[in-house]
N, C-alpha and C. Protein backbone atom coordinates (compact mmCIF):
# COMPACT_ATOMS: atom_id res chain seq x y z
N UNK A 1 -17.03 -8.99 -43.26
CA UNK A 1 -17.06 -7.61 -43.70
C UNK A 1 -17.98 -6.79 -42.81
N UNK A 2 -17.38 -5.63 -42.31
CA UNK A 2 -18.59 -4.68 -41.65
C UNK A 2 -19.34 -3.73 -42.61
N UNK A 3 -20.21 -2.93 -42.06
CA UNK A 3 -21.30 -2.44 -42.96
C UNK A 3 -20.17 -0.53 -44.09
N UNK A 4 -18.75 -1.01 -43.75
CA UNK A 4 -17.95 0.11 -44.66
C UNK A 4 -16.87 -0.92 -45.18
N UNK A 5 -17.30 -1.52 -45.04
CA UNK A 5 -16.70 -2.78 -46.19
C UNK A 5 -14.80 -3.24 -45.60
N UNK A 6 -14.20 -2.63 -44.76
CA UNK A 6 -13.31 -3.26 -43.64
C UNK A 6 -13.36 -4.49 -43.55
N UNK A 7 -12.30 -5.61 -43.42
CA UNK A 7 -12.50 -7.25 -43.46
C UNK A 7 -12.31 -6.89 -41.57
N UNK A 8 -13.56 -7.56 -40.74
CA UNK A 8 -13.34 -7.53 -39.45
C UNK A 8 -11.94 -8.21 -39.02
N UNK A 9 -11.28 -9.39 -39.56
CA UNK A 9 -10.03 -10.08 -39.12
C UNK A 9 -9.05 -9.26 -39.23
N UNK A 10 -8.67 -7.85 -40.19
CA UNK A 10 -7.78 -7.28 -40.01
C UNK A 10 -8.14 -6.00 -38.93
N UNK A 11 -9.47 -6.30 -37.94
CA UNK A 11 -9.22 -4.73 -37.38
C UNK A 11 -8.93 -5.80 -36.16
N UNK A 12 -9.56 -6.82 -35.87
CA UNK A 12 -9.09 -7.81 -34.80
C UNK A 12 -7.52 -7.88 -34.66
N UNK A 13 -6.92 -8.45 -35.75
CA UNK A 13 -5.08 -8.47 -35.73
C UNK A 13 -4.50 -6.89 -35.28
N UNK A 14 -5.21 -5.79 -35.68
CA UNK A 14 -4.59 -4.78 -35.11
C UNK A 14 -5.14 -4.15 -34.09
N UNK A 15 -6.21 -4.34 -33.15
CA UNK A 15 -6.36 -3.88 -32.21
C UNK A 15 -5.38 -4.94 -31.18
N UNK A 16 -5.72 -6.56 -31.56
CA UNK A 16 -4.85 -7.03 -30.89
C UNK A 16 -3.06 -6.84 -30.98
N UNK A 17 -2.68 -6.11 -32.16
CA UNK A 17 -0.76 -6.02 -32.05
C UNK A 17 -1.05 -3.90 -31.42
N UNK A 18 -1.91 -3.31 -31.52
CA UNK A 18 -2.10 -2.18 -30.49
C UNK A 18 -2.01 -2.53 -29.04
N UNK A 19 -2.60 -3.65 -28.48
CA UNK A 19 -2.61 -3.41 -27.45
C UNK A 19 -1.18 -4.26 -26.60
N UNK A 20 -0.68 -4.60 -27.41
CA UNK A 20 0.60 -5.58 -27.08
C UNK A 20 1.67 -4.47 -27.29
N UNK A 21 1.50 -3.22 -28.33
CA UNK A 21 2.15 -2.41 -28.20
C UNK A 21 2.45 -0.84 -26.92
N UNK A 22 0.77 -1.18 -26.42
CA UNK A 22 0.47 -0.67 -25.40
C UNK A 22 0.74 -1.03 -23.98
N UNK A 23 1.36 -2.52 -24.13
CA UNK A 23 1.87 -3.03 -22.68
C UNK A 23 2.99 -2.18 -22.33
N UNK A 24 3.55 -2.34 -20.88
CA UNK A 24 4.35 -1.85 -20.75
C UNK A 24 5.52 -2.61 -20.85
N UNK A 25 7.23 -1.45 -21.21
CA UNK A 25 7.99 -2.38 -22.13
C UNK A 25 9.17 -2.65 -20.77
N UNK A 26 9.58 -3.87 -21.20
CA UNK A 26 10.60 -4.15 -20.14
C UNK A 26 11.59 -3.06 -19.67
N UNK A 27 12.08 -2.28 -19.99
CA UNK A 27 12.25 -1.15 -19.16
C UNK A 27 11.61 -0.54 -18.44
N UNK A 28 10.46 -0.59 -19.04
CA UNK A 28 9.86 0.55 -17.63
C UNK A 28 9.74 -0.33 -16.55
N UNK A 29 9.21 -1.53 -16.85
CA UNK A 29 9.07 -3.28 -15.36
C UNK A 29 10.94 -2.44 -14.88
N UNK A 30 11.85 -2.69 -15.80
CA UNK A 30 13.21 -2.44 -14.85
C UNK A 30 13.36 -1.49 -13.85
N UNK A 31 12.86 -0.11 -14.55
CA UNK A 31 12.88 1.24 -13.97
C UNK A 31 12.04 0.96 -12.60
N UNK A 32 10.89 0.71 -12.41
CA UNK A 32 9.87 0.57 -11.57
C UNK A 32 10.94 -0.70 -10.61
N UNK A 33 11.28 -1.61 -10.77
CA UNK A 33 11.97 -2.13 -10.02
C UNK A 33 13.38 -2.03 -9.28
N UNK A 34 13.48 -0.64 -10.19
CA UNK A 34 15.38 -0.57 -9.42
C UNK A 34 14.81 0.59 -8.73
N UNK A 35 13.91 1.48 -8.76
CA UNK A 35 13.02 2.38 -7.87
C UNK A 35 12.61 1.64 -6.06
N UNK A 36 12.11 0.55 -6.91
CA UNK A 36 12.03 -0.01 -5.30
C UNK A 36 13.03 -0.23 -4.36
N UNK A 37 13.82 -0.87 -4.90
CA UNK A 37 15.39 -1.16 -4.60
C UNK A 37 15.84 0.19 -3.86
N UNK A 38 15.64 1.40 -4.66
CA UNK A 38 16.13 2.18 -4.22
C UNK A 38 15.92 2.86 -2.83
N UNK A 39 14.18 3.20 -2.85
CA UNK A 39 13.82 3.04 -1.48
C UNK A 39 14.10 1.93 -0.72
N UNK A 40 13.78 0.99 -0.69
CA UNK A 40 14.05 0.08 0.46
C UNK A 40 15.69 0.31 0.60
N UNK A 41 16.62 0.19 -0.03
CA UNK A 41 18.14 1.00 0.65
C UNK A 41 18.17 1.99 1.38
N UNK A 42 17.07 3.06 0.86
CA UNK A 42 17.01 4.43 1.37
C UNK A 42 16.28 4.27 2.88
N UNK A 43 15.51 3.55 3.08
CA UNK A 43 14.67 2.96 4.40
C UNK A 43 15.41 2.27 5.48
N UNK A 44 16.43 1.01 4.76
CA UNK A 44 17.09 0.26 5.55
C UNK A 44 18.21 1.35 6.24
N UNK A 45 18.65 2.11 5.54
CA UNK A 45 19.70 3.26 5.66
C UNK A 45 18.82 4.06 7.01
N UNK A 46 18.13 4.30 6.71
CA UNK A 46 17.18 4.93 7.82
C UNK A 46 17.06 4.23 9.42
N UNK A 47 16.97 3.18 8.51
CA UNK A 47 16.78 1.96 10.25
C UNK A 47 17.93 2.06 10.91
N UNK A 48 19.14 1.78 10.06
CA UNK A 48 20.22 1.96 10.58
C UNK A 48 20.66 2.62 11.68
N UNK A 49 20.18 4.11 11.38
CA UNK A 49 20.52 5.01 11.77
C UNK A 49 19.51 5.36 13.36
N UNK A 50 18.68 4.82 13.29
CA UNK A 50 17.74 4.64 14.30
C UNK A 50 17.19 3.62 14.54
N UNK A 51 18.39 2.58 15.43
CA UNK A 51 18.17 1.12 15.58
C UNK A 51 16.71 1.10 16.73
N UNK A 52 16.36 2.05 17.28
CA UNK A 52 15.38 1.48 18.46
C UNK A 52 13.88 1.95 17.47
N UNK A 53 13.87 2.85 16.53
CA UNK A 53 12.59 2.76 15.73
C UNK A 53 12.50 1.17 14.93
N UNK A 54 13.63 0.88 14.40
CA UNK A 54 13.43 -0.19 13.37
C UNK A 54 13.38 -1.18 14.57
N UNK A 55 13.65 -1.38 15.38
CA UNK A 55 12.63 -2.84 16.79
C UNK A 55 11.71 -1.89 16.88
N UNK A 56 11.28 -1.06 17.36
CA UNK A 56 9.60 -0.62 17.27
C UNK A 56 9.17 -0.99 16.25
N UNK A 57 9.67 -0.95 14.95
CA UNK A 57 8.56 -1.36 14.02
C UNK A 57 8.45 -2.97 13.89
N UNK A 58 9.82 -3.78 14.52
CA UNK A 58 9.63 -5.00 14.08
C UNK A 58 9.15 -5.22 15.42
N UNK A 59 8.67 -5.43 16.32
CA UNK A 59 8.08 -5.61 17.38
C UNK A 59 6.76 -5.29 17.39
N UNK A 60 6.15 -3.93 16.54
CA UNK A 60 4.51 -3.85 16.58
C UNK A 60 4.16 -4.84 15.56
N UNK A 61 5.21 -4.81 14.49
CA UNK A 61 5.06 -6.08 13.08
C UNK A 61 4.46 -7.68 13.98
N UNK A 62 5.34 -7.42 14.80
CA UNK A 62 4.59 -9.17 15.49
C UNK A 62 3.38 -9.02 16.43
N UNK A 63 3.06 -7.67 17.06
CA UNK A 63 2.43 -7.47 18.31
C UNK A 63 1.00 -7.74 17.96
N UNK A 64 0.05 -8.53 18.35
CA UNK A 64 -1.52 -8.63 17.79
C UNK A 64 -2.10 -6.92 18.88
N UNK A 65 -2.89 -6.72 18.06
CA UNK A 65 -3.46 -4.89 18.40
C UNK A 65 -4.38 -5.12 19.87
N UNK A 66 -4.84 -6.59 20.61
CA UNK A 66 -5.16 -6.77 22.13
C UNK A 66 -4.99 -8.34 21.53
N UNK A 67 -4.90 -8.87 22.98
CA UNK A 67 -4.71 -10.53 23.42
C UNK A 67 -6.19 -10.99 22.46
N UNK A 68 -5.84 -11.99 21.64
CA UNK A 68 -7.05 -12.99 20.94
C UNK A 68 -6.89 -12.40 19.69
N UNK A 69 -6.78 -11.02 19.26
CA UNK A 69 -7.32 -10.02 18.13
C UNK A 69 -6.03 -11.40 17.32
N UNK A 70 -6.96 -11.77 16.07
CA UNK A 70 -6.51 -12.61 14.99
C UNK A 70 -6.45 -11.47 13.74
N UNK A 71 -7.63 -10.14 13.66
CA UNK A 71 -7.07 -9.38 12.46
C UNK A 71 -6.35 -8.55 11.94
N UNK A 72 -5.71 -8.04 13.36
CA UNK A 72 -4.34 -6.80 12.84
C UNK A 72 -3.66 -6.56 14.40
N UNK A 73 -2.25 -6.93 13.97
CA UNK A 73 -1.28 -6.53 14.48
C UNK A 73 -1.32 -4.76 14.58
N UNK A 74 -0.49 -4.83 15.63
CA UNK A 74 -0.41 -3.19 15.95
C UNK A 74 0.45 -2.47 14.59
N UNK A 75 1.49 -2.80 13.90
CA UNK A 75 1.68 -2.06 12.77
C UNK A 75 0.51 -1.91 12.03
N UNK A 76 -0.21 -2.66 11.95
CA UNK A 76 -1.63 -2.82 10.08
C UNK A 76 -2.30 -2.35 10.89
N UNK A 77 -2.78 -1.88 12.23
CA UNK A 77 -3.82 -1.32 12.50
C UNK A 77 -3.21 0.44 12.72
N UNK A 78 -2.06 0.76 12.93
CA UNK A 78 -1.71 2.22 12.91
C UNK A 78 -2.03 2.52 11.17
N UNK A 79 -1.07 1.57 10.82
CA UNK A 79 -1.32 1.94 9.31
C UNK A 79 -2.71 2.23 8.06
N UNK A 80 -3.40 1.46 8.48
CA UNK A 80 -4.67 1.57 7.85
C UNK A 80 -5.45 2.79 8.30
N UNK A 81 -5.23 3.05 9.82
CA UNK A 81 -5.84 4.23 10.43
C UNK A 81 -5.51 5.80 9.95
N UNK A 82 -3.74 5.27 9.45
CA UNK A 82 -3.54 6.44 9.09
C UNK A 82 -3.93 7.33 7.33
N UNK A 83 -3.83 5.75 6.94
CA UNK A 83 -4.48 5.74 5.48
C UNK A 83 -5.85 6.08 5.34
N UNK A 84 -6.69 5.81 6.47
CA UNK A 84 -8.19 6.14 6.40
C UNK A 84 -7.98 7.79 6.76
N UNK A 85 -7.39 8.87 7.78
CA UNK A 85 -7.05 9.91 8.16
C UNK A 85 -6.60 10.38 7.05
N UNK A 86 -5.66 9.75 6.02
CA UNK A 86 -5.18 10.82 4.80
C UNK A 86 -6.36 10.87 3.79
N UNK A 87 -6.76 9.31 3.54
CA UNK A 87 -8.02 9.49 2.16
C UNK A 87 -8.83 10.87 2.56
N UNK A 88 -9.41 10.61 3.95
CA UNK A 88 -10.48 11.54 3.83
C UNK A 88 -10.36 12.85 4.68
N UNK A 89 -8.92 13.35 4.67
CA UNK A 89 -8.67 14.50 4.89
C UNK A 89 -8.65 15.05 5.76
N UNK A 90 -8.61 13.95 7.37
CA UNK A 90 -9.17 14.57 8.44
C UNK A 90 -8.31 15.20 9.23
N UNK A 91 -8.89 16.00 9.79
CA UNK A 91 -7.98 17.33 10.73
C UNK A 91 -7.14 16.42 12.07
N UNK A 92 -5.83 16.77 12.07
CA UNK A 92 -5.20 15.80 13.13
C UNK A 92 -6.09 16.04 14.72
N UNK A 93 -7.20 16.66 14.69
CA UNK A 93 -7.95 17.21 15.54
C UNK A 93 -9.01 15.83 15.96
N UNK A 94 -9.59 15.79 14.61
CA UNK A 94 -10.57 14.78 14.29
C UNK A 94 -9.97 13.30 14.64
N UNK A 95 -8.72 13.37 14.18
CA UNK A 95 -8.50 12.03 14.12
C UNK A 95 -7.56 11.75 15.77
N UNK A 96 -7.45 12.54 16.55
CA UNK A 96 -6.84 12.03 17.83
C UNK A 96 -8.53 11.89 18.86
N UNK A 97 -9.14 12.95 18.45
CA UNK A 97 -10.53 12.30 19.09
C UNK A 97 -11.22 10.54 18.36
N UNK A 98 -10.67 10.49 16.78
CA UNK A 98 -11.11 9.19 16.58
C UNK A 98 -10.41 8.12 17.67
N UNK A 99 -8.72 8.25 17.78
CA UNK A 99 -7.89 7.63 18.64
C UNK A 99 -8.81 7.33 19.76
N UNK A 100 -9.12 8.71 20.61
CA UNK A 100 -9.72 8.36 22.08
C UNK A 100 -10.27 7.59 21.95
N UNK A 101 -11.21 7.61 21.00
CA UNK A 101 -12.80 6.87 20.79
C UNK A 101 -12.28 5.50 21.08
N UNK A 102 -11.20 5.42 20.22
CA UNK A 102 -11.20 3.69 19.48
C UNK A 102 -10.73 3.04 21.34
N UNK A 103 -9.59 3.71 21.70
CA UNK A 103 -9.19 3.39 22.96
C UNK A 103 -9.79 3.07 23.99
N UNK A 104 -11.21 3.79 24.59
CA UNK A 104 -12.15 3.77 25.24
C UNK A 104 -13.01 2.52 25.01
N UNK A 105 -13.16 2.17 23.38
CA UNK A 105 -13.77 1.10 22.93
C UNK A 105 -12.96 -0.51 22.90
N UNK A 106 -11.76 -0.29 22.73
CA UNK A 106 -10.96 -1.78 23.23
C UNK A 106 -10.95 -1.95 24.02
N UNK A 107 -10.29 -3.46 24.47
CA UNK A 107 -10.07 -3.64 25.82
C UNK A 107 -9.00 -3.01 26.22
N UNK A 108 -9.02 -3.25 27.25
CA UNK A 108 -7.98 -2.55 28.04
C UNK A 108 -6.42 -3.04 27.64
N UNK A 109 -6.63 -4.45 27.58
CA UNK A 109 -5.06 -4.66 26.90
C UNK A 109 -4.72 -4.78 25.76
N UNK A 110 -5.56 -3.35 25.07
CA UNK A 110 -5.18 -3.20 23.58
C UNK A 110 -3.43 -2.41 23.59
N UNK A 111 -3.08 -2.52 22.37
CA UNK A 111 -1.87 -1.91 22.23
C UNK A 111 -2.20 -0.19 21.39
């Protein structure tokens, strides 16, 4: 019993059938999954249509970012760069001087 006289086992049984009611319900898992589906058709459709981008992308997908580099291929390193440039808002100004920077700072047979 709590101190307003409530049996604690029945607020336990219903916070626990609340929050089972609060999962999300197999439709929406469906919806969210035929969404993906949908883009990736909408993407592959894209490649299609521009067979020498989709080998650029599967070609930087394998390319390591300079000779030895074990942590990012040239796709995951454009990509993350560009994700760091959107989080924090930077002026395409800012971020082609970040480019120079980084360039100047690899080796030479970076990609």
């Amino acid at each position: 019993m709590t101190k307003h006289g409530e049996n604690r086992k029945n607020d336990i049984d219903h916070d626990f059938h609340d929050s089972i009611s609060d999962a999300p319900k197999e439709t929406e898992t469906t919806n969210e999954l035929d969404q993906v589906k949908e883009i990736a058709n909408v993407i592959e459709e894209d490649m299609r249509d521009c067979p020498q981008m989709f080998e650029r992308l599967t070609t930087d997908a394998k390319t390591p970012l300079y000779n030895g580099c074990t942590s990012f291929i040239r796709l995951s390193a454009v990509l993350k760069l560009f994700n760091l440039k959107a989080r924090n808002e930077w002026s395409d100004k800012s971020f082609t001087d970040l480019l120079s920077l980084l360039k100047d700072m690899l080796p030479q047979d970076s990609c």
